[in-house]
N, C-alpha and C. Protein backbone atom coordinates (compact mmCIF):
# COMPACT_ATOMS: atom_id res chain seq x y z
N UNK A 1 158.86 94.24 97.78
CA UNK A 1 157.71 94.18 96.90
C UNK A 1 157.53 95.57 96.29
N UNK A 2 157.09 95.48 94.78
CA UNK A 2 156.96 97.01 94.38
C UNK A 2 155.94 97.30 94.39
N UNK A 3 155.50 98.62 94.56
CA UNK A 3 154.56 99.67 94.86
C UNK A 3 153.08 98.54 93.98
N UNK A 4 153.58 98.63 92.32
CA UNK A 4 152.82 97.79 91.59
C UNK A 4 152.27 96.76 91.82
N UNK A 5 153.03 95.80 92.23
CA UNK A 5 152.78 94.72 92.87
C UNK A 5 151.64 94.25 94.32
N UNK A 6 152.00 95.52 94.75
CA UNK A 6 151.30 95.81 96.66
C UNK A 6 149.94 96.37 95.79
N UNK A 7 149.75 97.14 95.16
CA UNK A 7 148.59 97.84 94.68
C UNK A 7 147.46 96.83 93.83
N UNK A 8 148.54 96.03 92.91
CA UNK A 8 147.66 94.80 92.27
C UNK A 8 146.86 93.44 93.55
N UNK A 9 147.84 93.31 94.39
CA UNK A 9 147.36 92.74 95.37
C UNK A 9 146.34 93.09 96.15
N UNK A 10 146.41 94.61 96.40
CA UNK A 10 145.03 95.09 97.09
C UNK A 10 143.92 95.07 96.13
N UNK A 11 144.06 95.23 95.25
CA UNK A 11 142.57 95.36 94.40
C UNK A 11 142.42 93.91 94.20
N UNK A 12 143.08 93.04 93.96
CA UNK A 12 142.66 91.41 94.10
C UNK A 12 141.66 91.44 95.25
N UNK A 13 142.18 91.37 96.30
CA UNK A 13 141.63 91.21 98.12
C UNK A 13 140.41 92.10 97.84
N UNK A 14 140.29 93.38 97.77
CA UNK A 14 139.10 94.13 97.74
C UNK A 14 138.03 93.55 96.53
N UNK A 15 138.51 93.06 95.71
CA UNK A 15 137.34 92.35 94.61
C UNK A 15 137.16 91.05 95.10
N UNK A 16 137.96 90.27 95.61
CA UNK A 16 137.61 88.89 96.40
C UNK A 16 136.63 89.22 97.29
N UNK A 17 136.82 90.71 98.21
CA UNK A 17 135.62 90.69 99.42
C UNK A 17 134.30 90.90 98.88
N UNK A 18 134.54 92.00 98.10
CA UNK A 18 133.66 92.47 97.19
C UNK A 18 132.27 91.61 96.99
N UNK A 19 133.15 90.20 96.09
CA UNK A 19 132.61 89.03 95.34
C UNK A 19 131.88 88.35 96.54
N UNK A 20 132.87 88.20 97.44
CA UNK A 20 131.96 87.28 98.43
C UNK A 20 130.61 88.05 99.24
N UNK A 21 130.54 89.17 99.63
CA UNK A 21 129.88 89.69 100.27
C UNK A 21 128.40 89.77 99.16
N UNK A 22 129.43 89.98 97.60
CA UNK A 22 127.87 90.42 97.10
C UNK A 22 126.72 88.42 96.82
N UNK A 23 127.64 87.69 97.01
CA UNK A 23 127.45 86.51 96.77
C UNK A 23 126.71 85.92 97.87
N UNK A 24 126.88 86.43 98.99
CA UNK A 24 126.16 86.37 100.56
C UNK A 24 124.68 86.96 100.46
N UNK A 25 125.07 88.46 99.71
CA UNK A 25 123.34 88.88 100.07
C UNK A 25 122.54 88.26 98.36
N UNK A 26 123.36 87.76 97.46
CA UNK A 26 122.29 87.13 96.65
C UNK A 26 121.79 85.76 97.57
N UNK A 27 122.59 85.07 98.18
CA UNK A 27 122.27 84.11 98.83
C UNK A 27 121.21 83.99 99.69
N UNK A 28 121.78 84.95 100.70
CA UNK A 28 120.33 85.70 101.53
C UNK A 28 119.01 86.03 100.78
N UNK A 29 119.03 86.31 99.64
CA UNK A 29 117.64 86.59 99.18
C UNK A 29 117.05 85.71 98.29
N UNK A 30 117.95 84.66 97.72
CA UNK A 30 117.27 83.36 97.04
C UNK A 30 116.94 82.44 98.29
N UNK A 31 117.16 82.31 99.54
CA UNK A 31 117.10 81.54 100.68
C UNK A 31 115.46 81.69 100.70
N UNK A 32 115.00 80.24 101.25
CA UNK A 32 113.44 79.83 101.21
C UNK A 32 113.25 80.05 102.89
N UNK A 33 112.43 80.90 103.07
CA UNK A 33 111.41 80.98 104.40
C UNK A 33 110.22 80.12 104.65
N UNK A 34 109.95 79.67 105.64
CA UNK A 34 108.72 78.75 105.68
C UNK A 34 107.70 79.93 106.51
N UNK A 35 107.04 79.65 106.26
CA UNK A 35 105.35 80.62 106.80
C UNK A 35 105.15 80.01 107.83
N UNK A 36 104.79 80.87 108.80
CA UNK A 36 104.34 79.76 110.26
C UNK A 36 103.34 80.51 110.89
N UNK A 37 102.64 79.56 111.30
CA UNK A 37 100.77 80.22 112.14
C UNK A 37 100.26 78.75 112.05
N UNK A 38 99.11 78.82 112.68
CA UNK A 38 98.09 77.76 112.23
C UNK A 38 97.23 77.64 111.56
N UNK A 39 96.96 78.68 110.46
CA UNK A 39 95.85 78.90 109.15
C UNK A 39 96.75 79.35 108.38
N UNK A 40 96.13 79.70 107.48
CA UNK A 40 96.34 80.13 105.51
C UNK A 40 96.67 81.31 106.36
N UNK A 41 97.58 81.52 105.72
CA UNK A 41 98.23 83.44 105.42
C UNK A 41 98.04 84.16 104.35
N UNK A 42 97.27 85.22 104.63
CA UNK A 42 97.17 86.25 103.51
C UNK A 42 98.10 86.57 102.97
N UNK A 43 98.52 86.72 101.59
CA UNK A 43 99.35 87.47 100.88
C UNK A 43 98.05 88.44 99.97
N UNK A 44 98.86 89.61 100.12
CA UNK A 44 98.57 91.25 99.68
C UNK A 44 99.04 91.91 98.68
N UNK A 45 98.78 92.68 98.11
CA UNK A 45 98.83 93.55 96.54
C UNK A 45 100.07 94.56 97.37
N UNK A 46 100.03 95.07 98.47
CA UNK A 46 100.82 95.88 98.86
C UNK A 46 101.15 95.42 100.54
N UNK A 47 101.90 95.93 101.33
CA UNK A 47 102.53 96.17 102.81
C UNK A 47 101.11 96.52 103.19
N UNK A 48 100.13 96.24 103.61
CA UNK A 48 99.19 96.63 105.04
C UNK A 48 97.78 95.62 104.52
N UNK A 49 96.98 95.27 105.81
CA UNK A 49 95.85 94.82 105.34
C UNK A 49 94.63 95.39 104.68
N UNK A 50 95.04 96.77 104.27
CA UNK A 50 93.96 97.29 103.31
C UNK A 50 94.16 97.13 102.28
N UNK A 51 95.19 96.41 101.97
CA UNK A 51 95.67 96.19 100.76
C UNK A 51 94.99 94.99 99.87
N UNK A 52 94.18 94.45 98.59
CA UNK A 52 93.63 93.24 98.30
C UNK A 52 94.66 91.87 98.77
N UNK A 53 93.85 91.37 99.22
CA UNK A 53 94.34 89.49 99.40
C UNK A 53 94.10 88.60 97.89
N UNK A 54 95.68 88.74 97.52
CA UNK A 54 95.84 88.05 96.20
C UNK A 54 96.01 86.25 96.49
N UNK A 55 96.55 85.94 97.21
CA UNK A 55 96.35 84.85 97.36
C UNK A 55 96.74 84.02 98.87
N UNK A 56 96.56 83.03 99.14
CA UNK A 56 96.77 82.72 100.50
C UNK A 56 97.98 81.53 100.83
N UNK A 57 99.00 81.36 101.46
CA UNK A 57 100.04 80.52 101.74
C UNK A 57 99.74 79.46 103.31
N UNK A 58 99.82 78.42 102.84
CA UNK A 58 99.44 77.61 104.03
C UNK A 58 100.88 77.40 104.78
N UNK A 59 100.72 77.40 106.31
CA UNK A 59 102.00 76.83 106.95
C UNK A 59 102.51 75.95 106.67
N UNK A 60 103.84 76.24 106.64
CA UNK A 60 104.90 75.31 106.31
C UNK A 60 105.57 75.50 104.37
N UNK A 61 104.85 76.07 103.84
CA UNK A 61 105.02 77.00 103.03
C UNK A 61 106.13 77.32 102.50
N UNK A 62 107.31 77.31 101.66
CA UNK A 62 108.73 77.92 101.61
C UNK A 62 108.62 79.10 100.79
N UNK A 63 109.19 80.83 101.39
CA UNK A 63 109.06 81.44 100.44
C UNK A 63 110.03 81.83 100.02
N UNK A 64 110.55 82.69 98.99
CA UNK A 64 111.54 83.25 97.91
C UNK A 64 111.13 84.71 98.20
N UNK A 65 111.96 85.29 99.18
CA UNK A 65 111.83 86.84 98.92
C UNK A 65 112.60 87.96 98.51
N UNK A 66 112.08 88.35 97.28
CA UNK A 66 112.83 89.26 96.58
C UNK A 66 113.34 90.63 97.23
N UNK A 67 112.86 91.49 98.28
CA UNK A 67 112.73 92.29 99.16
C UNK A 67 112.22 92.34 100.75
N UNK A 68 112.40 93.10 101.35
CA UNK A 68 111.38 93.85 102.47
C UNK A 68 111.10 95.37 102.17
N UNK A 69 110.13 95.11 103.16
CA UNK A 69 109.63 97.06 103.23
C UNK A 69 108.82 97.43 104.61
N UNK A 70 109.21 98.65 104.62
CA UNK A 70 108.09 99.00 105.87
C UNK A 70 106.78 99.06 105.22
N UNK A 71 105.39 98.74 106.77
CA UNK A 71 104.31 99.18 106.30
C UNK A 71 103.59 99.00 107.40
N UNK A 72 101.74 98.32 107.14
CA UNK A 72 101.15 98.70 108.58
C UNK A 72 101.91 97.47 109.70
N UNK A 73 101.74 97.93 111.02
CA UNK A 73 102.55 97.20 111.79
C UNK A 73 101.53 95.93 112.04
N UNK A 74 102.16 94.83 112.09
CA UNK A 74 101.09 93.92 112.12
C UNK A 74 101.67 92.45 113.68
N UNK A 75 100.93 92.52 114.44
CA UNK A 75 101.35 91.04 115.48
C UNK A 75 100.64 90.20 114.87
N UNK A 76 101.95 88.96 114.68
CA UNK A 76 101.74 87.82 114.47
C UNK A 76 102.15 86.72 115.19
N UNK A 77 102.40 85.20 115.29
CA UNK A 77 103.09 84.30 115.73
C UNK A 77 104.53 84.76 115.84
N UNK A 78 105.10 85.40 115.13
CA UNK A 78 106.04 85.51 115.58
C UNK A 78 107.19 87.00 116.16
N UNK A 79 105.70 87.93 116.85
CA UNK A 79 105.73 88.83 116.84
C UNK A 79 105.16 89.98 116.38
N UNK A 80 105.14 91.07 117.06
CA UNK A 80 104.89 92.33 116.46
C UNK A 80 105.98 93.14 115.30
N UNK A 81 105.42 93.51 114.14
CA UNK A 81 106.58 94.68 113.28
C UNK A 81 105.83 95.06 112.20
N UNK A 82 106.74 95.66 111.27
CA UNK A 82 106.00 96.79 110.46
C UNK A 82 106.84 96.19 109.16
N UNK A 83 107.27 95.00 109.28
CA UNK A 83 108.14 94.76 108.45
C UNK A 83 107.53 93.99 107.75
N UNK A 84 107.77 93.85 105.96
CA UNK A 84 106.42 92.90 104.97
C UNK A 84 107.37 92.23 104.00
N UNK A 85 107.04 91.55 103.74
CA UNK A 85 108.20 90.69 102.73
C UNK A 85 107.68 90.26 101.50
N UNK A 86 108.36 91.08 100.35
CA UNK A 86 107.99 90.58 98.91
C UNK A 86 108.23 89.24 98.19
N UNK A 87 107.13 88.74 97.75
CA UNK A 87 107.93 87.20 97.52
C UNK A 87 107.98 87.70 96.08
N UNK A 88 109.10 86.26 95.69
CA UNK A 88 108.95 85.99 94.11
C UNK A 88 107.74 86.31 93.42
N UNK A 89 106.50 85.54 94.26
CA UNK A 89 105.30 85.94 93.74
C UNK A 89 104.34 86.98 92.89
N UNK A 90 105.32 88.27 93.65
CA UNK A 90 105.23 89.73 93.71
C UNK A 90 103.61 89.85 95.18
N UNK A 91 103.49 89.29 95.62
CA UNK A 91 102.89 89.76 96.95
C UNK A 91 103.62 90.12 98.35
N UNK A 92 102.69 90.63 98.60
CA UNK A 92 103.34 90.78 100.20
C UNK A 92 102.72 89.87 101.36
N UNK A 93 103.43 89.82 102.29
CA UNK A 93 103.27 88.76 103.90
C UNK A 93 103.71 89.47 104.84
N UNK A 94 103.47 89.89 106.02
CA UNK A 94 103.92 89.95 107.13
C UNK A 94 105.11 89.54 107.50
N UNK A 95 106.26 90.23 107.79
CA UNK A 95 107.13 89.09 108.30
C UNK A 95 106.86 88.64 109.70
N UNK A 96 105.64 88.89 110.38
CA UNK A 96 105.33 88.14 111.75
C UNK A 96 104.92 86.63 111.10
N UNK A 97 104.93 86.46 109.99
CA UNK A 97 104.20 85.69 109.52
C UNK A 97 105.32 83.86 108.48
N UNK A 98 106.82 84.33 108.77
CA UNK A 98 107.91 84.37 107.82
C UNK A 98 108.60 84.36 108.85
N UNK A 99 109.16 83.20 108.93
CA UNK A 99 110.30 82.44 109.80
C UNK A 99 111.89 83.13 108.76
N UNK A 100 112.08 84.38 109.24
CA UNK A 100 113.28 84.50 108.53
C UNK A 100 114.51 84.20 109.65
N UNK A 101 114.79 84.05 111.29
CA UNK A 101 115.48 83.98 111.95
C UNK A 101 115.71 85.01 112.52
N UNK A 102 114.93 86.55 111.77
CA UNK A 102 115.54 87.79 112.38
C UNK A 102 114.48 88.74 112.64
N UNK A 103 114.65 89.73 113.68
CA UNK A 103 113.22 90.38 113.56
C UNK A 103 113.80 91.99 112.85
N UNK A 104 114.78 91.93 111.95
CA UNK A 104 115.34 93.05 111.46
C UNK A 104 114.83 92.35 109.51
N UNK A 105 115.26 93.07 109.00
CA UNK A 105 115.65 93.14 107.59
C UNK A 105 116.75 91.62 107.18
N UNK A 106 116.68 91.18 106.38
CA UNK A 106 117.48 90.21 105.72
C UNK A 106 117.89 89.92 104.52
N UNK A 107 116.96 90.58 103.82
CA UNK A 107 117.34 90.85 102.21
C UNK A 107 117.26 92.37 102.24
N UNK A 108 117.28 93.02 100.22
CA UNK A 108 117.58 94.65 100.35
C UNK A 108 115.78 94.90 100.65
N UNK A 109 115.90 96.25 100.57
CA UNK A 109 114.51 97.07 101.04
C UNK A 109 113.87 97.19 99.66
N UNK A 110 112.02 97.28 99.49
CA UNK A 110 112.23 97.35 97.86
C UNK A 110 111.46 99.15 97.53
């Protein structure tokens, strides 16, 4: 095989991974979360509860989150963290609050 040949092949493979990986975290972040508690959930202008309550999400809820971010640490149903999740909406939620499967990050940071 020539040099050319081996070199065209690697940049194929590295843009195939490329493609798929970046195709994973769009996936990951169009993916719908359901809200879980037993009341309405605040959604917030910003990451902490001093922040205004723009509007409220009832359990069971599916959300679209465009980001995470750190902020005030908050225990919820599904834990304690500091972690807040931007929806499509443009508000923020708790992720104690946001059945994402993980108690880390899952989409990018915003």
């Amino acid at each position: 095989m020539t040099s050319l040949k081996r070199g065209s092949l690697l940049l194929a493979g590295t843009a195939a991974a490329f493609l798929t990986v970046l195709g994973t975290a769009s996936q990951a972040a169009a993916a719908g979360y359901p809200v879980v508690g037993t009341s309405d959930v605040n959604a917030r202008s910003g990451p902490g509860t001093s922040y205004q309550i723009i509007k409220t999400y009832k359990p069971g809820t599916t959300l679209t989150l465009v980001c995470q971010t750190p902020g005030e640490t908050i225990t919820g149903p599904l834990g304690t963290s500091n972690i807040w999740d931007k929806t499509a909406d443009g508000v923020y939620v708790s992720d104690t609050y946001v059945k994402t499967g993980s108690d880390g990050y899952v989409t990018r940071r915003c």
